[in-house]
Protein backbone atom coordinates (compact mmCIF):
# COMPACT_ATOMS: atom_id res chain seq x y z
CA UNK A 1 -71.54 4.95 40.10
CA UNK A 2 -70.29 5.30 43.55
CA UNK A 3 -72.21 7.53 46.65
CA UNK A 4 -70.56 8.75 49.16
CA UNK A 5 -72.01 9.48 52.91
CA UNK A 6 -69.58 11.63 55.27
CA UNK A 7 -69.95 11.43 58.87
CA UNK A 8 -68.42 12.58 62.58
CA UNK A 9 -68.01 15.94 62.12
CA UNK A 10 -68.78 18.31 64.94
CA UNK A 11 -67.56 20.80 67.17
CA UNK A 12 -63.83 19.91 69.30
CA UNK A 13 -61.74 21.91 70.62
CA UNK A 14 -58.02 22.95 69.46
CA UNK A 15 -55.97 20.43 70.21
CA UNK A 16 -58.21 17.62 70.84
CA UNK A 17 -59.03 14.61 68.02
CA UNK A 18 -61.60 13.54 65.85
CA UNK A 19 -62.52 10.80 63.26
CA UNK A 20 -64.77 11.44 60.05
CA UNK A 21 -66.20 8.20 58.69
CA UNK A 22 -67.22 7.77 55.16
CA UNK A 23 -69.39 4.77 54.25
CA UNK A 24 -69.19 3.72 50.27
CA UNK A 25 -71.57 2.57 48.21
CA UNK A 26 -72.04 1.28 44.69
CA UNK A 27 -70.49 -0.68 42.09
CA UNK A 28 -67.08 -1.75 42.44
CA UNK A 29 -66.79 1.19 45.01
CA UNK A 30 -63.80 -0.28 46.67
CA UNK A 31 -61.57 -0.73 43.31
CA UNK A 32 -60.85 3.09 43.59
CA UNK A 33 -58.58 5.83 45.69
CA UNK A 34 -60.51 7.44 48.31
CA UNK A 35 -59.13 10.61 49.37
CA UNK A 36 -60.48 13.77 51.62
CA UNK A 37 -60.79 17.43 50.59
CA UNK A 38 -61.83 20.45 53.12
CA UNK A 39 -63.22 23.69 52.23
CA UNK A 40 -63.32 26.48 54.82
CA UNK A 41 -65.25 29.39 54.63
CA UNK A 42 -63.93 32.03 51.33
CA UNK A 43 -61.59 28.99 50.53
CA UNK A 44 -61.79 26.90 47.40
CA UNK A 45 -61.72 23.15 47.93
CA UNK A 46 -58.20 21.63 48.96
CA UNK A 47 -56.91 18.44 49.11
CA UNK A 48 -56.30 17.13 52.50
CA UNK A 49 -55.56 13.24 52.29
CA UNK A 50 -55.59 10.36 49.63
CA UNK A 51 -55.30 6.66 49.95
CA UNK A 52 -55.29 3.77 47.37
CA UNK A 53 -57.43 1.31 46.40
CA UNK A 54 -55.85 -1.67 48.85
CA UNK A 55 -54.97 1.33 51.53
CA UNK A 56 -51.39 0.25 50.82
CA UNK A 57 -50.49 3.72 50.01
CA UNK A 58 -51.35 7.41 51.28
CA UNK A 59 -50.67 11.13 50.64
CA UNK A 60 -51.23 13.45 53.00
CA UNK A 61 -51.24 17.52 52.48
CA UNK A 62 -48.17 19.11 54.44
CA UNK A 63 -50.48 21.08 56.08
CA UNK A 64 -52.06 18.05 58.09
CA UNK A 65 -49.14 15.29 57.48
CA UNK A 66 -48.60 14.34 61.19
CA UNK A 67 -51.85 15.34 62.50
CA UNK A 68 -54.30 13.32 60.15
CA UNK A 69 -54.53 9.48 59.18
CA UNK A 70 -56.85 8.31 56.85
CA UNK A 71 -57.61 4.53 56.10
CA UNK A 72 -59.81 2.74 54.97
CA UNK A 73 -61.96 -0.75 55.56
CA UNK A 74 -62.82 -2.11 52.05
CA UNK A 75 -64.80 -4.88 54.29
CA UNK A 76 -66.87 -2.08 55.61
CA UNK A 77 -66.54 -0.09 52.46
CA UNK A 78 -65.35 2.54 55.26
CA UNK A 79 -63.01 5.68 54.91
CA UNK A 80 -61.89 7.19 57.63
CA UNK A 81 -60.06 10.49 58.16
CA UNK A 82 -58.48 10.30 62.12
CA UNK A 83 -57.32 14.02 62.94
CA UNK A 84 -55.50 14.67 66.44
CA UNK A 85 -53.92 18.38 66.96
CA UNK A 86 -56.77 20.14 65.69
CA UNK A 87 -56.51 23.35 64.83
CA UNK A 88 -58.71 26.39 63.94
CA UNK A 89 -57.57 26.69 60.68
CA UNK A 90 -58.66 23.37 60.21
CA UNK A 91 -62.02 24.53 60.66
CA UNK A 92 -63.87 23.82 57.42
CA UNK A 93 -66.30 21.17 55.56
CA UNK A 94 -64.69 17.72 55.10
CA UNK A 95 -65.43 15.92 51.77
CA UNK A 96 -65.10 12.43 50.91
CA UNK A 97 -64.04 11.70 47.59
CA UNK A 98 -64.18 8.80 45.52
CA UNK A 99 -61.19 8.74 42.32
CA UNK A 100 -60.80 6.65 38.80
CA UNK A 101 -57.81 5.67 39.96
CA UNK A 102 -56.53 3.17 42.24
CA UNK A 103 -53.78 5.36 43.06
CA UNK A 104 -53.91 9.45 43.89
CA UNK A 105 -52.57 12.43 44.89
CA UNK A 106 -53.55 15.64 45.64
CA UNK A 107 -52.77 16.58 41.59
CA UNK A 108 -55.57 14.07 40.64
CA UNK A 109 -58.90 15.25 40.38
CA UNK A 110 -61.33 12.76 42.37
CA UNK A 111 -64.65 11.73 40.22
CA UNK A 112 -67.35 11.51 43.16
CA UNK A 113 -68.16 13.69 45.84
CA UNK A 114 -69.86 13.31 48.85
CA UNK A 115 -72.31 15.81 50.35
CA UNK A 116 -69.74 16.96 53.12
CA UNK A 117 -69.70 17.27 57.33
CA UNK A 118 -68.59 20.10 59.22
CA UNK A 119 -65.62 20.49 61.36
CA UNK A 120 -65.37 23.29 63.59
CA UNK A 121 -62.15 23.43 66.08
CA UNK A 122 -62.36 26.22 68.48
CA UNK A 123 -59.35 28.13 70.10
């Protein structure tokens, strides 16, 4: 059982940065691949970022790749998603995920969910 708890998002402007935080919980919460999905608005869910277990490895949608970093803090049990270069259409509702896996990509379907934060980038 793992629970996830998304934070940071808010309104920026195009162009400008921001940094979503997800704080872990749970049993063994930090053996898995944490990753980051965004849904905007008539969209289905799409896989924005994954990282492994030991943060030794990520995968980033080439949509974002450049832009977005995520990492993580298995101290803190802490993801983080840092996006720079915002753009509108990256406007949505950030989820954190939580996989079975200790490594993932954006074919792997993640396991836990968290309740989501909203990004809105204005132009």
């Amino acid at each position: 059982q793992v629970q996830l708890v998304e934070s940071g998002g808010g309104l920026v402007q195009a162009g400008g940065s921001l940094r979503l935080s997800c704080a872990a919980s749970g049993r063994t919460s930090s053996s898995y691949a944490m990753g980051w999905f965004r849904q905007a608005p008539g969209n289905e869910r799409g896989f924005v970022a994954a990282i492994s277990w030991s943060g030794d490895s990520t995968y980033y949608d080439d949509s974002v790749k450049g832009r977005f970093t995520i990492s993580r803090d298995n101290a803190k049990n802490t993801v983080y998603l840092q996006m720079s270069s915002l753009k509108p259409e990256d406007t949505a509702v950030y989820y954190c995920t939580a996989y079975t896996l200790r490594y993932a990509s954006s074919t792997d379907s993640p396991r836990y969910w968290g309740q989501g934060t909203q990004v809105t980038v204005s132009s």
